[in-house]
N, C-alpha and C. Protein backbone atom coordinates (compact mmCIF):
# COMPACT_ATOMS: atom_id res chain seq x y z
N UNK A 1 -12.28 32.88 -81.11
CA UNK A 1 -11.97 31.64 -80.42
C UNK A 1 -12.24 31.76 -78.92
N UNK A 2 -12.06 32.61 -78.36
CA UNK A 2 -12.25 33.35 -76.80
C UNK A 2 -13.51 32.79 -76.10
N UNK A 3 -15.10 33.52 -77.80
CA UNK A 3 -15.97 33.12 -76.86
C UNK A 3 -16.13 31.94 -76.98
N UNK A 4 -15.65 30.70 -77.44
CA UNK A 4 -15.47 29.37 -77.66
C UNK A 4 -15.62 28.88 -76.29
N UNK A 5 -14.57 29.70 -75.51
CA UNK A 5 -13.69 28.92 -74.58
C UNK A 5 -14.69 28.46 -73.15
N UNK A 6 -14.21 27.88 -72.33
CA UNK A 6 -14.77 27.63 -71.24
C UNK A 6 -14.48 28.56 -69.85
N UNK A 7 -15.75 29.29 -68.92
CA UNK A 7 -15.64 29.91 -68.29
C UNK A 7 -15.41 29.06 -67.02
N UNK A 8 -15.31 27.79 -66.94
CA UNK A 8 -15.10 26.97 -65.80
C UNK A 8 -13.38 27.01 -65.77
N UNK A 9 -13.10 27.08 -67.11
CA UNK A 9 -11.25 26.78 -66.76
C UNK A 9 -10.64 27.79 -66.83
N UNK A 10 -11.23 28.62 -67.21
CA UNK A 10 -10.82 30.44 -66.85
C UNK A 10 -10.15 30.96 -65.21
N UNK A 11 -11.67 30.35 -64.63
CA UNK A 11 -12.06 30.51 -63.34
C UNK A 11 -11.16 29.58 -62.47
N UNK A 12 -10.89 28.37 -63.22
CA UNK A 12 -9.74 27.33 -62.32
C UNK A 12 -8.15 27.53 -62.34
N UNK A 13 -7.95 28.28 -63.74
CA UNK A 13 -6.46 28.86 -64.18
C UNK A 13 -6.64 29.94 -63.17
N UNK A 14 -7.17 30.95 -62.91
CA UNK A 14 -7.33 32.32 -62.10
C UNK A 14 -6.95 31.66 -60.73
N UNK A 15 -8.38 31.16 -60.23
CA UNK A 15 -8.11 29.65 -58.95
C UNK A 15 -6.63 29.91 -58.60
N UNK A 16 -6.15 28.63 -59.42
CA UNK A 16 -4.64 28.06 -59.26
C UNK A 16 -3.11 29.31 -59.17
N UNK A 17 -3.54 30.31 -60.02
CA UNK A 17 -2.72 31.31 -60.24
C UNK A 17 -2.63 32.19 -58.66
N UNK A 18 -3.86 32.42 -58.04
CA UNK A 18 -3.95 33.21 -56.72
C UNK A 18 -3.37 31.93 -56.00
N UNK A 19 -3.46 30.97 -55.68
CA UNK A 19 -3.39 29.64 -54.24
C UNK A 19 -1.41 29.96 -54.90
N UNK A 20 -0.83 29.78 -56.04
CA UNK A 20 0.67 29.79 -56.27
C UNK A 20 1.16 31.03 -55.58
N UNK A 21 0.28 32.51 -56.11
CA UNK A 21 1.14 33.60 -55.75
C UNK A 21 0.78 33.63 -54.14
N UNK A 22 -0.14 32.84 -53.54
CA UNK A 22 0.08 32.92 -51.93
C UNK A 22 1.04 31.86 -51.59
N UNK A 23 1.08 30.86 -52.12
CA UNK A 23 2.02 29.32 -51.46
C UNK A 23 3.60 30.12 -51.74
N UNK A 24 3.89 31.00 -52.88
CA UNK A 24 5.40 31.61 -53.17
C UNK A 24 5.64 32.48 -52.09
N UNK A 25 4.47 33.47 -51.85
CA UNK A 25 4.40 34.79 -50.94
C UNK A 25 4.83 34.26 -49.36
N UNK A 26 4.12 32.73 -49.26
CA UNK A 26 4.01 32.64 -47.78
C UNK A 26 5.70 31.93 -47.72
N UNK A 27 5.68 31.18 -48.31
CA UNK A 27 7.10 30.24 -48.32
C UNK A 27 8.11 31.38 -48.11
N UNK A 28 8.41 32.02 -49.02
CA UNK A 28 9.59 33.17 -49.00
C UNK A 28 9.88 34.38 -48.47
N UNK A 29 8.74 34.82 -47.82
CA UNK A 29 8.44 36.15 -47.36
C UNK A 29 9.48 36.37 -46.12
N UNK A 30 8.92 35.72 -45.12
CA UNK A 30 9.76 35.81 -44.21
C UNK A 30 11.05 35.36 -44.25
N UNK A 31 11.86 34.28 -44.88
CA UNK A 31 13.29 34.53 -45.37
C UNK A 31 13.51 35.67 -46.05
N UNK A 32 13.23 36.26 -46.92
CA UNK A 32 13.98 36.96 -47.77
C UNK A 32 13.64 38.54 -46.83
N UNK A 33 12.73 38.64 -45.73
CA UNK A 33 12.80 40.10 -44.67
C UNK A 33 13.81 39.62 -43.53
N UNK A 34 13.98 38.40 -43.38
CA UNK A 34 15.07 38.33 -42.36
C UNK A 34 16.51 38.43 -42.90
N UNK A 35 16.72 38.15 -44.51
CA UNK A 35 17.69 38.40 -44.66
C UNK A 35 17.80 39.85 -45.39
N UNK A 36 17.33 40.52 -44.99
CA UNK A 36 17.29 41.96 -45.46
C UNK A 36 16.94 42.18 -46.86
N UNK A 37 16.76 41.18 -47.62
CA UNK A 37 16.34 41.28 -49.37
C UNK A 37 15.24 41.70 -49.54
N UNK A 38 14.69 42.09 -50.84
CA UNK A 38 13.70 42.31 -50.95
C UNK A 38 12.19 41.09 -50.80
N UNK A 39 11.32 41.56 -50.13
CA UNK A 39 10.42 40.14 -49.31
C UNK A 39 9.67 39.72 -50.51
N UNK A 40 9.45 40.63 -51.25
CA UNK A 40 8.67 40.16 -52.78
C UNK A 40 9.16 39.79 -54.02
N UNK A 41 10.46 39.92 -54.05
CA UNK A 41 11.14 39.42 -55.03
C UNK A 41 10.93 37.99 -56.09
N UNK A 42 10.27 37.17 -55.13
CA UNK A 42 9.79 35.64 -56.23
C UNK A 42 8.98 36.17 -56.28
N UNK A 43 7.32 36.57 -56.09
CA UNK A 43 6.24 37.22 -56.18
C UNK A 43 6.37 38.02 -57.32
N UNK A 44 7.46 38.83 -57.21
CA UNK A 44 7.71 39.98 -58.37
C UNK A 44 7.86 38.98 -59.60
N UNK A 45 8.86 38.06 -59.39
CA UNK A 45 9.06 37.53 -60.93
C UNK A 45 8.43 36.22 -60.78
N UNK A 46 7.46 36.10 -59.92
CA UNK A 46 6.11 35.06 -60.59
C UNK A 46 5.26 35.56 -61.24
N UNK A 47 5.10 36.67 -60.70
CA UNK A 47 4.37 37.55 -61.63
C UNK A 47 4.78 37.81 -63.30
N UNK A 48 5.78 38.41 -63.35
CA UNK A 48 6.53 38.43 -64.66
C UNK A 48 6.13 36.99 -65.42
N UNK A 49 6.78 36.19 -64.46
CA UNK A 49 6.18 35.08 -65.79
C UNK A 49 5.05 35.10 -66.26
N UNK A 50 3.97 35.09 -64.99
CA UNK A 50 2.35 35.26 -65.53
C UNK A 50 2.30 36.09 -66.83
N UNK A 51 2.88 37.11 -66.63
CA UNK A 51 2.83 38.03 -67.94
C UNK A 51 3.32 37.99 -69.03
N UNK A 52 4.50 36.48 -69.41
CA UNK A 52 5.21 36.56 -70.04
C UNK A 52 4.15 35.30 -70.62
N UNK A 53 3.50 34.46 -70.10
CA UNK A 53 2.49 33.40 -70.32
C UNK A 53 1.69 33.85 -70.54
N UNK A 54 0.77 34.49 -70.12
CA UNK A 54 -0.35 35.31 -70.78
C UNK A 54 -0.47 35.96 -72.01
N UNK A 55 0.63 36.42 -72.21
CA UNK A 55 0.85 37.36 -74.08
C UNK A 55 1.18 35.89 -74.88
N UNK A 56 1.79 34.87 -74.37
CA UNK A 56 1.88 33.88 -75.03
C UNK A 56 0.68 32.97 -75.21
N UNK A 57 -0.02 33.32 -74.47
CA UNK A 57 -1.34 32.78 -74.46
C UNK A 57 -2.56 33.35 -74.69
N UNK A 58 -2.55 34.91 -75.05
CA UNK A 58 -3.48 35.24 -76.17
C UNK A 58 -2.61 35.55 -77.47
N UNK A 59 -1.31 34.82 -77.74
CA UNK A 59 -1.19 35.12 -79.48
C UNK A 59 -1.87 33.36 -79.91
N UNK A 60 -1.65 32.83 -78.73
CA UNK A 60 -2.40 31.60 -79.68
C UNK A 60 -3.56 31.13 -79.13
N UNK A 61 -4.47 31.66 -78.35
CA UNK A 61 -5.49 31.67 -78.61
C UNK A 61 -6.91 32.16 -79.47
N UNK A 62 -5.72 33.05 -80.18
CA UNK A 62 -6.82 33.43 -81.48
C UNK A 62 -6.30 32.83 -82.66
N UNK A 63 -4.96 31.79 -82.68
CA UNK A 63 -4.57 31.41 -84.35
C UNK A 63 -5.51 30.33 -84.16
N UNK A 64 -5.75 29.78 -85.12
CA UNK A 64 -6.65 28.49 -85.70
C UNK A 64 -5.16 27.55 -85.40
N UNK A 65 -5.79 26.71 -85.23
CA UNK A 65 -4.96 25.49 -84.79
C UNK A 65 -4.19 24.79 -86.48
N UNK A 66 -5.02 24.97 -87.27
CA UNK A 66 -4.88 24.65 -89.00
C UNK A 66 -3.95 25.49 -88.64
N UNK A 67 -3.46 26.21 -88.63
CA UNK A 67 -2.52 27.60 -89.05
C UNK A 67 -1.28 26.89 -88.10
N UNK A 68 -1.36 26.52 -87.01
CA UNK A 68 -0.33 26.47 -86.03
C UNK A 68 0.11 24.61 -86.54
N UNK A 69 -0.64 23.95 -87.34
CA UNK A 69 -0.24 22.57 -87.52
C UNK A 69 0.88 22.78 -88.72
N UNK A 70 0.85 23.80 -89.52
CA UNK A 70 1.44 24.54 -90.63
C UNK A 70 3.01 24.91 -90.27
N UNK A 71 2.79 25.90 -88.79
CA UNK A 71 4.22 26.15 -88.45
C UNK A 71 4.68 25.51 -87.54
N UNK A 72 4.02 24.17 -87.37
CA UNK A 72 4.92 23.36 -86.37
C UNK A 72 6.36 22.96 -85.91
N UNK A 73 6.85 22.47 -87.67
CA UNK A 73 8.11 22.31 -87.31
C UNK A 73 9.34 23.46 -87.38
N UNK A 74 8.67 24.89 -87.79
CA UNK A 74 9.20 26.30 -87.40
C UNK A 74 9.38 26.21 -85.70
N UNK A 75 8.39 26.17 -85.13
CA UNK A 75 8.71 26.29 -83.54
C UNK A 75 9.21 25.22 -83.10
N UNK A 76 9.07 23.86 -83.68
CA UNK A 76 10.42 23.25 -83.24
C UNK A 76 11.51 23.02 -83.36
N UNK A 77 11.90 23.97 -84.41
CA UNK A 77 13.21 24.31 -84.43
C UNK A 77 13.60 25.46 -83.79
N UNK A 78 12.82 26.09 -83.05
CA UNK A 78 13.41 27.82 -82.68
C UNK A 78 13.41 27.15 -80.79
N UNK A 79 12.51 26.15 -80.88
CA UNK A 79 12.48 25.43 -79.07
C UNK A 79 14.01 24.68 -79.16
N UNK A 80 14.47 24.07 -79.92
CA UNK A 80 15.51 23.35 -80.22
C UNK A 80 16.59 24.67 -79.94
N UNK A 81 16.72 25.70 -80.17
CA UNK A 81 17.40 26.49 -80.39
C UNK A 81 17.80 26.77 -79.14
């Protein structure tokens, strides 16, 4: 499914992902060194999410969509949850 995909929205998700981790970096940096905290701390767990979205986003970019119309109302009951 991968090589399916489009290298233009690859390149615009990547894009958007660097312009966030600078707009978080610049916003918070200097509060969180003036208040003695750690200066990367949102950075750190923007990151985390990236990573927590990304594994979520290659388990379903290789199921067939047939397959995922199947367990639909499984994940909406576990989102409900």
């Amino acid at each position: 499914m991968l090589k399916l995909s489009d290298p233009l929205l690859w390149a615009s998700v990547g894009g958007l992902l660097v312009i966030g981790f600078l707009a978080i970096f610049s916003a918070t940096f200097h509060m969180q060194f003036r208040s003695g905290a750690d200066p990367l701390f949102f950075v750190k767990r923007h990151f985390i999410s990236f990573l927590v979205a990304a594994v979520g986003a290659g388990i379903f970019v290789y199921l067939d969509y047939k397959h995922l119309r199947k367990a639909a109302p499984y994940f909406y009951a576990a989102v409900l949850l």
